[in-house]
N, C-alpha and C. Protein backbone atom coordinates (compact mmCIF):
# COMPACT_ATOMS: atom_id res chain seq x y z
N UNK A 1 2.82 -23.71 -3.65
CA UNK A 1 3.51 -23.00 -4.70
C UNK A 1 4.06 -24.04 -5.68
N UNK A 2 3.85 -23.33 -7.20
CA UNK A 2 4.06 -24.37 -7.85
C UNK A 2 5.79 -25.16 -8.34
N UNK A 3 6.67 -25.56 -8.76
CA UNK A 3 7.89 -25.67 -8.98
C UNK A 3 8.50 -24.20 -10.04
N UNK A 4 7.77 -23.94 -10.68
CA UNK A 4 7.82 -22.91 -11.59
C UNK A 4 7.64 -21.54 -11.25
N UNK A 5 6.96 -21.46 -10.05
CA UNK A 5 6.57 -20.24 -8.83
C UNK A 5 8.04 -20.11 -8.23
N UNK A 6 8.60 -21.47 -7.63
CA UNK A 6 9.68 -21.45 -6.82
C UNK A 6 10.97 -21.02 -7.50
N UNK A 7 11.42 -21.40 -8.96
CA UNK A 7 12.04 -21.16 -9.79
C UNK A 7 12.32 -19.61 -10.15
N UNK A 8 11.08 -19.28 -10.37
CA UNK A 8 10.93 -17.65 -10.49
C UNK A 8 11.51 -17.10 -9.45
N UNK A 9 10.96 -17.36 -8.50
CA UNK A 9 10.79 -16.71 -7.01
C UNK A 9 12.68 -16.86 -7.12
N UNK A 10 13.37 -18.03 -6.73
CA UNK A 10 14.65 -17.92 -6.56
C UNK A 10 15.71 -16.79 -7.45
N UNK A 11 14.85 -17.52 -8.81
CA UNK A 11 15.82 -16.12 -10.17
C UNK A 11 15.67 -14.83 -9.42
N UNK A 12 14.76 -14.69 -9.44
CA UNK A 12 14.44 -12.72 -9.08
C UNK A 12 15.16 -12.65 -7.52
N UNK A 13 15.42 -13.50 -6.59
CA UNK A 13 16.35 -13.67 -4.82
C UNK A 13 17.65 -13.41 -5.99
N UNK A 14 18.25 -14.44 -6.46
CA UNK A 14 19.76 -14.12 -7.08
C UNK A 14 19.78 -12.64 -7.69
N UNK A 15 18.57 -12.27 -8.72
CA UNK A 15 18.55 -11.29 -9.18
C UNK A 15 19.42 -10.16 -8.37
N UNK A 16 18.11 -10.15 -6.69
CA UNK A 16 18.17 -8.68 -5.97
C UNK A 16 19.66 -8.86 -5.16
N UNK A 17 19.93 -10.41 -4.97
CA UNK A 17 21.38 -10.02 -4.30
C UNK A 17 22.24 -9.32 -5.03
N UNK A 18 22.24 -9.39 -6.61
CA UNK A 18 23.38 -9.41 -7.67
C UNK A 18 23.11 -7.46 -7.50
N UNK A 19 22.29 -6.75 -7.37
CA UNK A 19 21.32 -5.51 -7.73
C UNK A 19 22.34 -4.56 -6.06
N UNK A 20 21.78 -5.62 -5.12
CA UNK A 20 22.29 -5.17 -3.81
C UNK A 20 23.75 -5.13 -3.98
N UNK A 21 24.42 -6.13 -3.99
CA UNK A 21 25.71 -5.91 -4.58
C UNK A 21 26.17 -5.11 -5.11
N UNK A 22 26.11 -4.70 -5.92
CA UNK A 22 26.40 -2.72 -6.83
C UNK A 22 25.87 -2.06 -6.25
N UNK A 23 24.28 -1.70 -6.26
CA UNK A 23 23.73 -0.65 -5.82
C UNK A 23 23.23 -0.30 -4.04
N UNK A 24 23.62 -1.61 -3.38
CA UNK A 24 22.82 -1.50 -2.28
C UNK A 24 23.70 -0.45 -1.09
N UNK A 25 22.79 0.11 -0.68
CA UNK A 25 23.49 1.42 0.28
C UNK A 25 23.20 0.62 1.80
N UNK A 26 23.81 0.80 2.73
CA UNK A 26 23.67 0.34 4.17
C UNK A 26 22.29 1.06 4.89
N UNK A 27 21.60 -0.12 4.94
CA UNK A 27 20.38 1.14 5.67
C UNK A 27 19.91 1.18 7.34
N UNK A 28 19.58 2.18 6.94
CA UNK A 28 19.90 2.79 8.60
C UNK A 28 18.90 2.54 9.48
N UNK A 29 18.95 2.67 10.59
CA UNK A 29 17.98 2.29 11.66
C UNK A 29 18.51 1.30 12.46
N UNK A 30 17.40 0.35 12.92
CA UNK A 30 17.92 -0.60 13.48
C UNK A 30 18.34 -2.14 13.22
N UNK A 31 19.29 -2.66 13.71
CA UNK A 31 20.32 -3.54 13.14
C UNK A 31 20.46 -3.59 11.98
N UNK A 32 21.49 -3.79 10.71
CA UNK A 32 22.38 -3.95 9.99
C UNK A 32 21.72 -4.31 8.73
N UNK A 33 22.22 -4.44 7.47
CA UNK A 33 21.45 -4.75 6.44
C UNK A 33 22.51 -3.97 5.06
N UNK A 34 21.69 -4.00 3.59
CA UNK A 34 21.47 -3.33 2.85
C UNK A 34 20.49 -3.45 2.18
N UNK A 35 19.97 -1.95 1.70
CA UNK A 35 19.07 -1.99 1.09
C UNK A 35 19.04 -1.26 -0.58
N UNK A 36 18.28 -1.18 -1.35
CA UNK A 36 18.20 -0.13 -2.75
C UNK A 36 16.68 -0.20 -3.08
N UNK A 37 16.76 1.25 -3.32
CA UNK A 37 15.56 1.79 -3.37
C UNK A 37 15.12 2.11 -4.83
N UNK A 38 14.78 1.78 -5.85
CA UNK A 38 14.20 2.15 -7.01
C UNK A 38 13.18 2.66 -7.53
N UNK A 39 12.29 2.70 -8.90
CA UNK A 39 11.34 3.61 -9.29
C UNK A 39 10.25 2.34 -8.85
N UNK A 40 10.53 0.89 -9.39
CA UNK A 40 9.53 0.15 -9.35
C UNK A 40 9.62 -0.67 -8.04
N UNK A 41 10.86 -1.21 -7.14
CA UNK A 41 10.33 -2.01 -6.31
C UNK A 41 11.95 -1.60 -5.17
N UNK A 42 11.96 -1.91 -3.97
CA UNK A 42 12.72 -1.33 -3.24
C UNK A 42 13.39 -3.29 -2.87
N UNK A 43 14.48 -3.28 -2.15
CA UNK A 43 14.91 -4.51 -2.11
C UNK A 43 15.38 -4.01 -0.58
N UNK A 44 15.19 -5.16 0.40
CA UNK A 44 16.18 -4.57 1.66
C UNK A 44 16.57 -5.72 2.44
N UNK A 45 17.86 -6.73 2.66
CA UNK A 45 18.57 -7.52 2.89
C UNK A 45 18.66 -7.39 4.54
N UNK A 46 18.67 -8.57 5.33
CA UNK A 46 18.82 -8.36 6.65
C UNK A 46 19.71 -9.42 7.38
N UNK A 47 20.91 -9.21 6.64
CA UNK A 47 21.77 -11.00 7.17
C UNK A 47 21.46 -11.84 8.75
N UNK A 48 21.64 -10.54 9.50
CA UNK A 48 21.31 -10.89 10.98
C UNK A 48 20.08 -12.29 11.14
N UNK A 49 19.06 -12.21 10.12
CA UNK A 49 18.33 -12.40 9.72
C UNK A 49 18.16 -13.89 9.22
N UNK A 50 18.60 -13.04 8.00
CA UNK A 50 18.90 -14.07 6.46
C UNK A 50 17.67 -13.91 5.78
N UNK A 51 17.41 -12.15 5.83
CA UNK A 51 16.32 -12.57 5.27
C UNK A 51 16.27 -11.60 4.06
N UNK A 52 15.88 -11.61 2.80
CA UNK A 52 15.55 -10.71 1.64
C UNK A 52 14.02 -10.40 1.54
N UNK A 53 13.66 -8.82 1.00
CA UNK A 53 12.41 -9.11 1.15
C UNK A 53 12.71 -7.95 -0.22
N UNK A 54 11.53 -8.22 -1.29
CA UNK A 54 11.38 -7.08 -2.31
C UNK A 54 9.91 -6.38 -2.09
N UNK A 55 10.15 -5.44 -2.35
CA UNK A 55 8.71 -4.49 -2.36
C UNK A 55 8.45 -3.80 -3.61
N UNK A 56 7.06 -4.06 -4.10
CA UNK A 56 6.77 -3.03 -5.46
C UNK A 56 5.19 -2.61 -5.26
N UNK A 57 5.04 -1.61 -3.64
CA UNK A 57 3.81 -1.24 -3.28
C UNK A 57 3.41 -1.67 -2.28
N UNK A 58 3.79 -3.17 -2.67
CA UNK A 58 3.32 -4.41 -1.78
C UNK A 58 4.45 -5.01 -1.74
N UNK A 59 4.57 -5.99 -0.19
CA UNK A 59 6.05 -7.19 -0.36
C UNK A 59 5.26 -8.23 -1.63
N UNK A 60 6.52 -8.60 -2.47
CA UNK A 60 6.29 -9.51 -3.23
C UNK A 60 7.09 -10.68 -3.39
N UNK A 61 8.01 -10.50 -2.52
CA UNK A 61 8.88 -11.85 -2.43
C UNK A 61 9.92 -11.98 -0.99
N UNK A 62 9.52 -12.49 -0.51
CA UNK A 62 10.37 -12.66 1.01
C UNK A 62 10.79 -14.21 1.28
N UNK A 63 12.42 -14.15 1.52
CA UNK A 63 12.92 -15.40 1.01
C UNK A 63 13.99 -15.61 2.32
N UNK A 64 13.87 -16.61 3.08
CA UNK A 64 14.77 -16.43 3.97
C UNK A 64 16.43 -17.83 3.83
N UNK A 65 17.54 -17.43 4.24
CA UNK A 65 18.42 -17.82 3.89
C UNK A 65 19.16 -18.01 5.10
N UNK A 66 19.33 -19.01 5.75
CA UNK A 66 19.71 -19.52 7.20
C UNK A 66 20.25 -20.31 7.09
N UNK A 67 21.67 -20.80 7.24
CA UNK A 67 22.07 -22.39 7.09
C UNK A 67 21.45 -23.29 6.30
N UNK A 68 21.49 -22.69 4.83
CA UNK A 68 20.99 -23.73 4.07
C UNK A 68 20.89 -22.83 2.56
N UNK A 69 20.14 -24.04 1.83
CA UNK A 69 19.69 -23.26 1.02
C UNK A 69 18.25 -22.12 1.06
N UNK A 70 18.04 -20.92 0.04
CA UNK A 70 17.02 -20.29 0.81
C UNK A 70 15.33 -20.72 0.47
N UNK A 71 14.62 -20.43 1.25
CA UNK A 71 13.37 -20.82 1.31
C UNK A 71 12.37 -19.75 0.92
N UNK A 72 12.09 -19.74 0.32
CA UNK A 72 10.88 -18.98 -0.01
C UNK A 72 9.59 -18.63 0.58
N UNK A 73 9.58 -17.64 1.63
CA UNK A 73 8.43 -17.86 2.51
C UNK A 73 7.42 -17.18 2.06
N UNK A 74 7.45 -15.92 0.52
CA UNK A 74 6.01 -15.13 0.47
C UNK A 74 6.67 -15.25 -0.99
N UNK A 75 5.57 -15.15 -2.24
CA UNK A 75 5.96 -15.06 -3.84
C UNK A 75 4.57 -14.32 -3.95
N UNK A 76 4.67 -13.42 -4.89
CA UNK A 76 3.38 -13.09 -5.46
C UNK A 76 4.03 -12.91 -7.14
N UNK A 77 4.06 -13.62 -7.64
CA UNK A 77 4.53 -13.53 -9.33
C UNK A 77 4.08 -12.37 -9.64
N UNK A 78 5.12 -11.78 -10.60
CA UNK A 78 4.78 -10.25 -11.48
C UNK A 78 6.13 -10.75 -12.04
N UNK A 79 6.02 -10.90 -13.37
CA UNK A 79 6.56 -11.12 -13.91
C UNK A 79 7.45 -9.44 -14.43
N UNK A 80 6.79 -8.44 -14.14
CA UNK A 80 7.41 -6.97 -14.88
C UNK A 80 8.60 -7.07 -13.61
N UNK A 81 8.80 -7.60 -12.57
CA UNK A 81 9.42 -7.04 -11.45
C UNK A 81 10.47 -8.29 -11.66
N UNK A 82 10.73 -8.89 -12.49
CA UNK A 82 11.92 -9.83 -13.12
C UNK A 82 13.09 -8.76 -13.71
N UNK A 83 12.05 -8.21 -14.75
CA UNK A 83 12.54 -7.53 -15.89
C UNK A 83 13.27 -6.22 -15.77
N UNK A 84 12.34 -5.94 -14.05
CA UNK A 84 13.15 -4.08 -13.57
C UNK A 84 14.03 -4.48 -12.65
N UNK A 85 14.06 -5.77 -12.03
CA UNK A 85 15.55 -6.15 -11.38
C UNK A 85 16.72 -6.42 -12.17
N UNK A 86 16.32 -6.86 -13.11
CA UNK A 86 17.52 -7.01 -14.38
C UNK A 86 18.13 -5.41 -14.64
N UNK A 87 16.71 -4.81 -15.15
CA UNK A 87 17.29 -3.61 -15.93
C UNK A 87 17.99 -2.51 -14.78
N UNK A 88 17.75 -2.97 -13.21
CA UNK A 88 18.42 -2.26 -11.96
C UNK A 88 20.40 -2.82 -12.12
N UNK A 89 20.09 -3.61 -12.62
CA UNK A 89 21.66 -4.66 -11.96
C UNK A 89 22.52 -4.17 -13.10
C-alpha cells in the first residue's frame, strides 16, 4: 500500500470514529461495540478488539488499533466513501 493509500485509509478511520461518536448506537449481539448504519456504508467499532471496520456492500477499510498507533489491515480506496463519511458526521 502506497503512503497516500495509508493517509487516506487513516483520514476516513478518524473520519468513522468522529461519525461513531454522534451517531453510533451500541450494537447488539455478541460482545460490545458501536456501530452506525447509513444509506452508503455502515461503520461498526469493536474495542474488545480494537478493531474498526467500514462497509459500502463490501468491507472497505478495516483498521486495527491495539496499543499503538492503528494499522491498517484491508483499504480498498473509493474516494465517494470519504465524502459520505464527512457528509454522515
Amino acid at each position: 500500500m502506497t503512503d497516500i493509500a495509508t493517509e487516506r485509509a487513516l483520514k476516513l478511520h478518524e473520519i468513522a470514529l468522529s461519525v461513531l461518536r454522534v451517531k453510533g448506537t451500541v450494537k447488539l449481539g455478541l460482545g460490545s461495540g458501536l456501530e452506525y448504519r447509513g444509506t452508503l456504508l455502515n461503520i461498526e467499532w469493536r474495542p474488545d478488539q480494537g478493531q474498526l471496520d467500514i462497509w459500502s456492500g463490501r468491507r472497505v477499510l478495516s483498521v486495527v488499533r491495539f496499543r499503538g498507533k492503528p494499522q491498517v489491515i484491508h483499504y480498498v480506496p473509493e474516494v465517494h466513501l470519504i465524502n459520505a463519511a464527512k457528509v454522515a458526521a
